[in-house]
PDB file of N, CA and C in Angstrom:
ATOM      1  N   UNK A   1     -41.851  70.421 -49.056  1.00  0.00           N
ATOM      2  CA  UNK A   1     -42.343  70.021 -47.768  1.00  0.00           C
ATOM      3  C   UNK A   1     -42.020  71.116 -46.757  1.00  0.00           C
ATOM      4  N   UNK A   2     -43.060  71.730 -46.019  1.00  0.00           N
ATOM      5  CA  UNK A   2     -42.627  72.641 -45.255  1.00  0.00           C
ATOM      6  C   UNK A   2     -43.015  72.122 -43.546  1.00  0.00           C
ATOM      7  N   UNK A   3     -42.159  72.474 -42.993  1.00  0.00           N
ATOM      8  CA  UNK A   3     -41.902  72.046 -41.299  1.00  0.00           C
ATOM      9  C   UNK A   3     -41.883  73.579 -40.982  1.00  0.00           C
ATOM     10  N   UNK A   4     -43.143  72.932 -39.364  1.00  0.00           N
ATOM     11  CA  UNK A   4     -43.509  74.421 -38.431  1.00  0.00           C
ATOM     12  C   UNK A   4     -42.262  73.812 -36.971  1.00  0.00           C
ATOM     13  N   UNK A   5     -42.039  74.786 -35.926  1.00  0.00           N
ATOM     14  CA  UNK A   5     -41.912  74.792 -35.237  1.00  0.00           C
ATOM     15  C   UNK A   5     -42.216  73.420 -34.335  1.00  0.00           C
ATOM     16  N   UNK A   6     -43.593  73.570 -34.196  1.00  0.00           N
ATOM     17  CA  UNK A   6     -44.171  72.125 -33.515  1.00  0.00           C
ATOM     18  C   UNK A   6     -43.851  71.356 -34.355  1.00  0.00           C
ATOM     19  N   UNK A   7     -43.737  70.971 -35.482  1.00  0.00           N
ATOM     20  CA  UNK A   7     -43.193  69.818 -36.452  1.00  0.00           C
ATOM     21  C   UNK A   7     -41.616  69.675 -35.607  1.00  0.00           C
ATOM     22  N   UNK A   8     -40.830  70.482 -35.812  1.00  0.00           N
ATOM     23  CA  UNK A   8     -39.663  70.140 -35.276  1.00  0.00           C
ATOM     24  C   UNK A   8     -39.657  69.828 -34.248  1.00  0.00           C
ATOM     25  N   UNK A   9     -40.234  70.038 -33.460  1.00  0.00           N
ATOM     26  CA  UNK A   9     -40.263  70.032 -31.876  1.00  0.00           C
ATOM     27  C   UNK A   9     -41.125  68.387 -31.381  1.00  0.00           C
ATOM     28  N   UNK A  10     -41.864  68.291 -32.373  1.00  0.00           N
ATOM     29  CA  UNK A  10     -42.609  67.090 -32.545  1.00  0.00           C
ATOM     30  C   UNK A  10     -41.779  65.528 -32.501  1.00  0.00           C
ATOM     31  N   UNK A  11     -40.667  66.057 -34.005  1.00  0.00           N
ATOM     32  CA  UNK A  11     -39.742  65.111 -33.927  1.00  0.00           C
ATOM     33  C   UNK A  11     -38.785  64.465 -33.504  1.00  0.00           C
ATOM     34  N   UNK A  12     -38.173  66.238 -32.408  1.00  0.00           N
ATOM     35  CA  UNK A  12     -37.153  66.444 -31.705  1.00  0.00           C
ATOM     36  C   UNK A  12     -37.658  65.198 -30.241  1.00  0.00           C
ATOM     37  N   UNK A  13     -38.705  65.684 -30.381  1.00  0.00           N
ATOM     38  CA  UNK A  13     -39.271  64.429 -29.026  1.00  0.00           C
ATOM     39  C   UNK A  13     -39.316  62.903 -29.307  1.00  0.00           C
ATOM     40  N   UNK A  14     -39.404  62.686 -30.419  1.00  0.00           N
ATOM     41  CA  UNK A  14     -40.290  61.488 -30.387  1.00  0.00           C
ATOM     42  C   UNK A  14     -38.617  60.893 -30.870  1.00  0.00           C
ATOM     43  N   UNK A  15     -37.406  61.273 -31.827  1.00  0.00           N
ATOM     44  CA  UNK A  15     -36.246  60.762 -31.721  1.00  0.00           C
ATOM     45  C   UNK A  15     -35.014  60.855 -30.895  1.00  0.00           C
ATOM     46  N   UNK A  16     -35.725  61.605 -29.602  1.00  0.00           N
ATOM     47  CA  UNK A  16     -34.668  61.865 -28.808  1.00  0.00           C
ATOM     48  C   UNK A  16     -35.391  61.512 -27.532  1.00  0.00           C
ATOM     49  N   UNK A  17     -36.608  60.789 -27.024  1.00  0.00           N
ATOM     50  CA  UNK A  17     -37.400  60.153 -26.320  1.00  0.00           C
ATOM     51  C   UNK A  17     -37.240  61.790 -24.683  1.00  0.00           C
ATOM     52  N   UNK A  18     -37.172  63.257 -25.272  1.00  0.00           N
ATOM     53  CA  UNK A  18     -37.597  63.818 -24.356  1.00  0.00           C
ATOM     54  C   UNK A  18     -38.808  64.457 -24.173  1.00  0.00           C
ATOM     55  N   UNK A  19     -39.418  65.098 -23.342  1.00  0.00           N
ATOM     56  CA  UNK A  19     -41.173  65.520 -23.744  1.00  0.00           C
ATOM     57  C   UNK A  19     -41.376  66.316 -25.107  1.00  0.00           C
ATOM     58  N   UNK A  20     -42.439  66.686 -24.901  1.00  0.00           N
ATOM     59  CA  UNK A  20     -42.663  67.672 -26.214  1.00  0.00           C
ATOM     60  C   UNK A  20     -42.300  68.967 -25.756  1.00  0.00           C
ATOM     61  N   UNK A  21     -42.720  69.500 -24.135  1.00  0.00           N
ATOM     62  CA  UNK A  21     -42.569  70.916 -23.751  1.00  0.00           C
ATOM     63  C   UNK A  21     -40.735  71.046 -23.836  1.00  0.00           C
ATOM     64  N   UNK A  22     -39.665  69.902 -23.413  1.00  0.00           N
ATOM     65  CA  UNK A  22     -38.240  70.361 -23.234  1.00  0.00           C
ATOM     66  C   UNK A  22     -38.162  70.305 -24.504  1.00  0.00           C
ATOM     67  N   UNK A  23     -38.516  69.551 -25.667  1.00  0.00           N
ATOM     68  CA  UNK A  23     -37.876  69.868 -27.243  1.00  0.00           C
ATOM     69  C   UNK A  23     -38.483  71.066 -28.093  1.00  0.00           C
ATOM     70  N   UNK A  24     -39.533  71.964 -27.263  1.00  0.00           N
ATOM     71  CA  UNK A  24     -39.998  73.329 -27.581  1.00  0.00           C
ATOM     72  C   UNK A  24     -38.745  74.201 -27.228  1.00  0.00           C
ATOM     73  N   UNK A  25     -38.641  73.839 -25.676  1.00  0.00           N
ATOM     74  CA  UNK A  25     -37.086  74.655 -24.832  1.00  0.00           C
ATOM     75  C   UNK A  25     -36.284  74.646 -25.874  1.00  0.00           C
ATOM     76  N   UNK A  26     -35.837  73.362 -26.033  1.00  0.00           N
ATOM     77  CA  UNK A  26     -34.732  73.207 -26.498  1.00  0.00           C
ATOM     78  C   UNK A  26     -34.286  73.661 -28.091  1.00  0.00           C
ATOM     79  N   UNK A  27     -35.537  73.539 -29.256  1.00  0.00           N
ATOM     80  CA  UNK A  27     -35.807  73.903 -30.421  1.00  0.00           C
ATOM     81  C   UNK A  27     -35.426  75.953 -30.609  1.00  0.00           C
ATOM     82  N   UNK A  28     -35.865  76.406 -29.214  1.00  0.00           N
ATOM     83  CA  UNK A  28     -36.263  77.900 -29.419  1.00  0.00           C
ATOM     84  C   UNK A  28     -35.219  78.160 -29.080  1.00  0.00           C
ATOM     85  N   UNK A  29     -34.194  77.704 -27.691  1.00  0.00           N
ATOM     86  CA  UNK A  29     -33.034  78.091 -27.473  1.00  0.00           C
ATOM     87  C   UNK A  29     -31.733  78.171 -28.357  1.00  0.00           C
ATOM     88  N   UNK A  30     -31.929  77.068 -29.443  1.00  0.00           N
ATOM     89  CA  UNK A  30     -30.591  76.793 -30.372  1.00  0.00           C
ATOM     90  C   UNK A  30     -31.498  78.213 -31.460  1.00  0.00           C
ATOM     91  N   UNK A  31     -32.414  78.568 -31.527  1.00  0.00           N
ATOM     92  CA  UNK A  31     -32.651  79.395 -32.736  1.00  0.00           C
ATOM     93  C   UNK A  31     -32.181  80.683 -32.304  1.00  0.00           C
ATOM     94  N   UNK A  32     -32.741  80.965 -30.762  1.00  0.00           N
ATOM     95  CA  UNK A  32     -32.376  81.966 -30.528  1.00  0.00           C
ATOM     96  C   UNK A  32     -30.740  82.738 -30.450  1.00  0.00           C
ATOM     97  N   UNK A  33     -29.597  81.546 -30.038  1.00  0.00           N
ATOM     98  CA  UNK A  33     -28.441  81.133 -30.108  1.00  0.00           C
ATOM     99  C   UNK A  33     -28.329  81.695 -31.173  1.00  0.00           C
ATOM    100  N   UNK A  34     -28.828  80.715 -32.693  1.00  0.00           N
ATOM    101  CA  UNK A  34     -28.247  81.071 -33.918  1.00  0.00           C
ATOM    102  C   UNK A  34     -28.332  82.432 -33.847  1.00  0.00           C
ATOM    103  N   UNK A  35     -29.655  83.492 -33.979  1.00  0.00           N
ATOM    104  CA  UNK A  35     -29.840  84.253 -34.088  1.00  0.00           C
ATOM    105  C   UNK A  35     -29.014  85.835 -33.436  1.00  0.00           C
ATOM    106  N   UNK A  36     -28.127  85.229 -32.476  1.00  0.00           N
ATOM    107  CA  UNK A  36     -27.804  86.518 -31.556  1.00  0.00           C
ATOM    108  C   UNK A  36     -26.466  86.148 -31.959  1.00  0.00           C
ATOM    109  N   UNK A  37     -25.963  85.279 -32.326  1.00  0.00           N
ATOM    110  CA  UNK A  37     -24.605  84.707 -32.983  1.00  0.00           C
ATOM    111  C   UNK A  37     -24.166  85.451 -33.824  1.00  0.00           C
ATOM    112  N   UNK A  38     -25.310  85.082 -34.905  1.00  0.00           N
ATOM    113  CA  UNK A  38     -25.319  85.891 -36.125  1.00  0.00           C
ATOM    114  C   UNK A  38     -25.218  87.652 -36.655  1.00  0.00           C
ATOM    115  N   UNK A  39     -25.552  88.154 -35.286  1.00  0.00           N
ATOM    116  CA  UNK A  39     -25.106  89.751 -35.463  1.00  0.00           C
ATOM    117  C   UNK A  39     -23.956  89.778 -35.272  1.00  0.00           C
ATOM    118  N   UNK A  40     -23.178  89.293 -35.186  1.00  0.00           N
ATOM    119  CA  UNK A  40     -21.775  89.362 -34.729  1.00  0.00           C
ATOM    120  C   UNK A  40     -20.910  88.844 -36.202  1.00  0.00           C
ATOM    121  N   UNK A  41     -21.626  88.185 -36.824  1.00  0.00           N
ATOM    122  CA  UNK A  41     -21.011  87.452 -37.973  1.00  0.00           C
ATOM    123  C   UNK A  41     -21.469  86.304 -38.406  1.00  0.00           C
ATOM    124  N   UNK A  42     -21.631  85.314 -39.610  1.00  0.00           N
ATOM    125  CA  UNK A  42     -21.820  84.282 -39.758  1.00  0.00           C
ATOM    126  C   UNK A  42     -21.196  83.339 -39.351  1.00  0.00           C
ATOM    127  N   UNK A  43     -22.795  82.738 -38.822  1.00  0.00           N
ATOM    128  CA  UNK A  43     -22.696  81.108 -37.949  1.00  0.00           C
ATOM    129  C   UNK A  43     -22.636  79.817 -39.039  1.00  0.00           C
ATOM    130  N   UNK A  44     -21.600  79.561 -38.902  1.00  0.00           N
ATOM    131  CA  UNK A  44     -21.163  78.034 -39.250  1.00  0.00           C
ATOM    132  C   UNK A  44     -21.300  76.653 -38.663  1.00  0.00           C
ATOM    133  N   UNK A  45     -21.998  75.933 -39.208  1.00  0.00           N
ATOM    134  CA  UNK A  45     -22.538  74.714 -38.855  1.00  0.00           C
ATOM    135  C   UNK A  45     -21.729  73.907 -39.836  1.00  0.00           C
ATOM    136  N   UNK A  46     -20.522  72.888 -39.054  1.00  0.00           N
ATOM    137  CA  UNK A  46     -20.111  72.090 -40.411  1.00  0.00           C
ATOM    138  C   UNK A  46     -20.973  71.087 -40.964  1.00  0.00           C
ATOM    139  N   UNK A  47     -20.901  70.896 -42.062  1.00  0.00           N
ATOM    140  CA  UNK A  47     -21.666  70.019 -43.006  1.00  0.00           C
ATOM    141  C   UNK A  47     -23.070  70.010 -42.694  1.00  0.00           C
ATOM    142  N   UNK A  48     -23.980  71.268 -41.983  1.00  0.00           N
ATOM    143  CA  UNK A  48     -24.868  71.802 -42.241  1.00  0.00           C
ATOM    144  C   UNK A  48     -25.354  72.919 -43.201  1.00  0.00           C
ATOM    145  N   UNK A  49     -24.743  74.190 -42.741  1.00  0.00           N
ATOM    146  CA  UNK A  49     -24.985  75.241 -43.777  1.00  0.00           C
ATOM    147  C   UNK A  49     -23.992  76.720 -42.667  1.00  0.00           C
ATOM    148  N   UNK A  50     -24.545  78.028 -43.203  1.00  0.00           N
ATOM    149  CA  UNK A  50     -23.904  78.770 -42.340  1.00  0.00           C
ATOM    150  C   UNK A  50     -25.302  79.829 -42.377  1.00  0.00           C
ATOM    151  N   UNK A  51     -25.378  80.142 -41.347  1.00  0.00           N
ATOM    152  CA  UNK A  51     -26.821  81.444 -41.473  1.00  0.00           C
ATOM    153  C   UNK A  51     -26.049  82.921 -40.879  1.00  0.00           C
ATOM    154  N   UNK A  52     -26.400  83.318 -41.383  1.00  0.00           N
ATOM    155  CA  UNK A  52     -26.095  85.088 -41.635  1.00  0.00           C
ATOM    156  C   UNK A  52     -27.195  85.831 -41.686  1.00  0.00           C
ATOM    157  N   UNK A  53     -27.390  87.820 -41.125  1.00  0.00           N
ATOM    158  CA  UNK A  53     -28.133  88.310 -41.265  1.00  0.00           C
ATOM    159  C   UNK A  53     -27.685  88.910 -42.984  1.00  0.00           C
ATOM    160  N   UNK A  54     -28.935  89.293 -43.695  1.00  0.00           N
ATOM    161  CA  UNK A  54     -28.953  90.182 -44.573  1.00  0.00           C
ATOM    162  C   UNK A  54     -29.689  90.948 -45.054  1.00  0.00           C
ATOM    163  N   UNK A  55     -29.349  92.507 -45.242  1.00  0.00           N
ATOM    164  CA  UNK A  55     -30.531  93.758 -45.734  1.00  0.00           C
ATOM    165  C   UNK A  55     -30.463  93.496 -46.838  1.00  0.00           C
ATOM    166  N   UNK A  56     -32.571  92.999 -46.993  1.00  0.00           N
ATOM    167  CA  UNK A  56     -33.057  93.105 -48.101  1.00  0.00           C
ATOM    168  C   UNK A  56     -33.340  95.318 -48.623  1.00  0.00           C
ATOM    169  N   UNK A  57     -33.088  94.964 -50.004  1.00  0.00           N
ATOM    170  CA  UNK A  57     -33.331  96.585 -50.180  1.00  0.00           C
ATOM    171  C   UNK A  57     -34.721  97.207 -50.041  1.00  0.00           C
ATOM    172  N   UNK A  58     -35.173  98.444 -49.942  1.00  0.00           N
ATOM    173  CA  UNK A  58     -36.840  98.872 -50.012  1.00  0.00           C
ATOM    174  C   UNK A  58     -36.588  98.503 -51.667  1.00  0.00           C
ATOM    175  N   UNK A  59     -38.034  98.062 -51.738  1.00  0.00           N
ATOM    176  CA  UNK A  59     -38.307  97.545 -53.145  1.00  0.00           C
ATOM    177  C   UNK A  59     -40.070  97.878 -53.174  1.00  0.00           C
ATOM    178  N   UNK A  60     -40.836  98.057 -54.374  1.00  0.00           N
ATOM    179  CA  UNK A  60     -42.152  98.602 -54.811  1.00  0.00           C
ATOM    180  C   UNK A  60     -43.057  97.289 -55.025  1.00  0.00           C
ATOM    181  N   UNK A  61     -44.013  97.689 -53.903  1.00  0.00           N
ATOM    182  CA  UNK A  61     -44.854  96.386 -53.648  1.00  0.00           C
ATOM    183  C   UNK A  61     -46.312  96.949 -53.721  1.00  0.00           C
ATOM    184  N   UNK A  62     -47.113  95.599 -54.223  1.00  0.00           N
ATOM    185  CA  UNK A  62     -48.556  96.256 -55.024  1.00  0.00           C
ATOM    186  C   UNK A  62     -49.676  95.345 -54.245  1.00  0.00           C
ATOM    187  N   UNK A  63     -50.627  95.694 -53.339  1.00  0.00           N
ATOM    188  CA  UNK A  63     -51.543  94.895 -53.091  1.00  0.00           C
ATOM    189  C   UNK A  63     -52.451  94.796 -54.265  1.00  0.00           C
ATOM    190  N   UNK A  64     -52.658  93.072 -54.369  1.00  0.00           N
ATOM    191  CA  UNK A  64     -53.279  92.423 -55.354  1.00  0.00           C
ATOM    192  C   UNK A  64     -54.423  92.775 -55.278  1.00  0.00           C
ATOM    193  N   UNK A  65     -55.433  93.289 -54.111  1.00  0.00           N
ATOM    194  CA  UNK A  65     -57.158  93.307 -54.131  1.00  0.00           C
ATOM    195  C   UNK A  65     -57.400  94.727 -54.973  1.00  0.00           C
ATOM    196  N   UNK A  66     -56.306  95.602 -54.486  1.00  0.00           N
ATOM    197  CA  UNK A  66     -56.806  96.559 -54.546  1.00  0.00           C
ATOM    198  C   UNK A  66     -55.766  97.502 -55.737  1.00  0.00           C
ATOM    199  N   UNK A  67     -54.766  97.067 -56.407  1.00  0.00           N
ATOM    200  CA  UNK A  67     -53.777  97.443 -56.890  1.00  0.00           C
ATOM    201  C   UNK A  67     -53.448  98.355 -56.682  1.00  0.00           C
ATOM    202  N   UNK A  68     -53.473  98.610 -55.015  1.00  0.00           N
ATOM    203  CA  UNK A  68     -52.487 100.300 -54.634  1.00  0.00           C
ATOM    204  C   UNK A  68     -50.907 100.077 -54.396  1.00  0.00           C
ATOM    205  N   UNK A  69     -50.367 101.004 -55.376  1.00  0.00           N
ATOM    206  CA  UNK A  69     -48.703 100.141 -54.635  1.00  0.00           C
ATOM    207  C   UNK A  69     -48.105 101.138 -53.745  1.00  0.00           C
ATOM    208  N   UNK A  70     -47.332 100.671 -53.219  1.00  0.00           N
ATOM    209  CA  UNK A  70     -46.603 101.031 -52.117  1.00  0.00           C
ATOM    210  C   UNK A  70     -45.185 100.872 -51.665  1.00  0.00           C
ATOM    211  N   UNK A  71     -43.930 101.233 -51.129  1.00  0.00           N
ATOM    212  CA  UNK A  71     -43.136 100.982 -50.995  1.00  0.00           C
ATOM    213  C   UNK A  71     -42.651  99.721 -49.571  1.00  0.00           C
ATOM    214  N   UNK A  72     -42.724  99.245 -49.889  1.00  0.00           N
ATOM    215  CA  UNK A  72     -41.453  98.100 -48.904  1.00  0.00           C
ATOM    216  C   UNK A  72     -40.208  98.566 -47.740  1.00  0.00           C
ATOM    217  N   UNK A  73     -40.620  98.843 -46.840  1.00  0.00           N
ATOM    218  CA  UNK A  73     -39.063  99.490 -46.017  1.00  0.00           C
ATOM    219  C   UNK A  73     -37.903  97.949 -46.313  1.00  0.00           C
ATOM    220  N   UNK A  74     -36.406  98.894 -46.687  1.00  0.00           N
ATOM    221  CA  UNK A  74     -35.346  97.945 -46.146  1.00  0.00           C
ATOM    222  C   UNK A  74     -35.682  97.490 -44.868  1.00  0.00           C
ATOM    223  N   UNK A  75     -35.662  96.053 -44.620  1.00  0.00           N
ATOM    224  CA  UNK A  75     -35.303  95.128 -43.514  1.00  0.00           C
ATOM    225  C   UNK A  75     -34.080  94.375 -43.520  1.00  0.00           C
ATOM    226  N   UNK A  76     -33.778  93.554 -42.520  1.00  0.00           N
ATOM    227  CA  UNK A  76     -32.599  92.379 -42.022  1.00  0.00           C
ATOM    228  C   UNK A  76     -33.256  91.296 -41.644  1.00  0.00           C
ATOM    229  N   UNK A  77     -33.082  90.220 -42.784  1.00  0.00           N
ATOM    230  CA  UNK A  77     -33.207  88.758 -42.139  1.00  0.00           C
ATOM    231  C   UNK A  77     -32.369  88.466 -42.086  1.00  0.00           C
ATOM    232  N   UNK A  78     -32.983  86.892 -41.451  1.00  0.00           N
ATOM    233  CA  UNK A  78     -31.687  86.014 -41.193  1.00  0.00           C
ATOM    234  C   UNK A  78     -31.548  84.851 -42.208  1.00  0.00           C
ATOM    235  N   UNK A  79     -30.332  84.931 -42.973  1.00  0.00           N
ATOM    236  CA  UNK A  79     -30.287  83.914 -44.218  1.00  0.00           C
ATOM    237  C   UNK A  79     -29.741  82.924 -44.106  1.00  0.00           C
ATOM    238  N   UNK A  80     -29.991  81.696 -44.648  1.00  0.00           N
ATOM    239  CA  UNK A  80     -29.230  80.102 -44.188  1.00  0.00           C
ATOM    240  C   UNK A  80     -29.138  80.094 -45.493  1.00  0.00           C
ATOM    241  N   UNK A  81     -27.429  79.403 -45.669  1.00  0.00           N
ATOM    242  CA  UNK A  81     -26.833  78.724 -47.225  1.00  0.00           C
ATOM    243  C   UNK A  81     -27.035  77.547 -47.139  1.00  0.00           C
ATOM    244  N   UNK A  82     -27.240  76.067 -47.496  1.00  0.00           N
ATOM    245  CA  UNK A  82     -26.942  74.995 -46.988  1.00  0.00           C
ATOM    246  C   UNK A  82     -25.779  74.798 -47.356  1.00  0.00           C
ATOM    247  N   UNK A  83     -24.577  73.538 -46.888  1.00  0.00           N
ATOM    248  CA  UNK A  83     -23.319  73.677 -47.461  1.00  0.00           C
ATOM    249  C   UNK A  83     -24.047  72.511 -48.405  1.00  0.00           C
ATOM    250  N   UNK A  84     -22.542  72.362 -49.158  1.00  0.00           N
ATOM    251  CA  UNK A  84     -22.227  71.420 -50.401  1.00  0.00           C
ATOM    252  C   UNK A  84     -22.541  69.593 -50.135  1.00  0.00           C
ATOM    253  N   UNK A  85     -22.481  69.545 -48.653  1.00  0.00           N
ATOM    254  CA  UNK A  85     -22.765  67.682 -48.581  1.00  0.00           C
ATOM    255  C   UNK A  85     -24.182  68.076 -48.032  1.00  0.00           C
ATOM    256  N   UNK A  86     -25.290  68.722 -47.342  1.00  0.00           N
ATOM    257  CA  UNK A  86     -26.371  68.719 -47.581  1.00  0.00           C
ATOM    258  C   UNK A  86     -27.112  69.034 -48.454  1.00  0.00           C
ATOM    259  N   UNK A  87     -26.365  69.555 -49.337  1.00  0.00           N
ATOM    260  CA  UNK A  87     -27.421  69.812 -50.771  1.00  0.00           C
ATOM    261  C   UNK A  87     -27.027  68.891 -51.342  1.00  0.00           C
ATOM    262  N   UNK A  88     -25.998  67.831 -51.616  1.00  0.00           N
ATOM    263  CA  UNK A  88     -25.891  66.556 -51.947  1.00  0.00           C
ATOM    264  C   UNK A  88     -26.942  65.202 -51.535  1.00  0.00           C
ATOM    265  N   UNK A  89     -27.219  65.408 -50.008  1.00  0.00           N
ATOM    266  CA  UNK A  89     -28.098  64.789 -49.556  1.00  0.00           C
ATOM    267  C   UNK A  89     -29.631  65.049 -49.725  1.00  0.00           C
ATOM    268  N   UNK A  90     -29.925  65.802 -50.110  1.00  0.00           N
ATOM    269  CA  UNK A  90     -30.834  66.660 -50.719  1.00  0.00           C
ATOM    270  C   UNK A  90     -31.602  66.058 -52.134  1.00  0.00           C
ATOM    271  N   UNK A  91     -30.410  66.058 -52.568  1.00  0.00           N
ATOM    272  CA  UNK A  91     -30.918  65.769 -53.910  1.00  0.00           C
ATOM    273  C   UNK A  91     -30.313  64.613 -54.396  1.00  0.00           C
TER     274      UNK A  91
END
């Protein structure tokens, strides 16, 4: 099951009875939070998960139409673990 932005923001409204535009605010501000947190070190959420940045390596990538390959630059995302009682709940 995959959830967009407006999905969250959707739900964030309708179980927390505030509009849809403040649970957009409010949805983008905690990401952005996580996100600027996270250069500094991994963010810990108890009995959520912890999100961290991490460099993926350059790796050899092939467009399918045309099978020209090409290289991949190293990038930095941002990675979420879930902890141990949400992957319990989970499954």
């Amino acid at each position: 099951m995959n959830f967009s932005k407006s999905d969250i923001a959707k739900n964030i409204s309708i179980k927390s009875s505030v509009s849809a535009g403040e649970s957009k605010i409010i949805l983008e501000s905690f990401l952005s939070l996580i996100k600027s947190s996270s250069k500094n070190g991994p963010v810990k959420l108890s009995n959520f998960g912890t999100f961290s940045f991490k460099k993926t390596p350059k790796r050899l990538g092939r467009n399918p139409k045309n099978k020209v390959s090409y290289i991949i630059p190293e990038h930095i995302k941002l990675n979420f673990k879930p902890s141990n009682k949400l992957k319990s709940r989970m499954n």
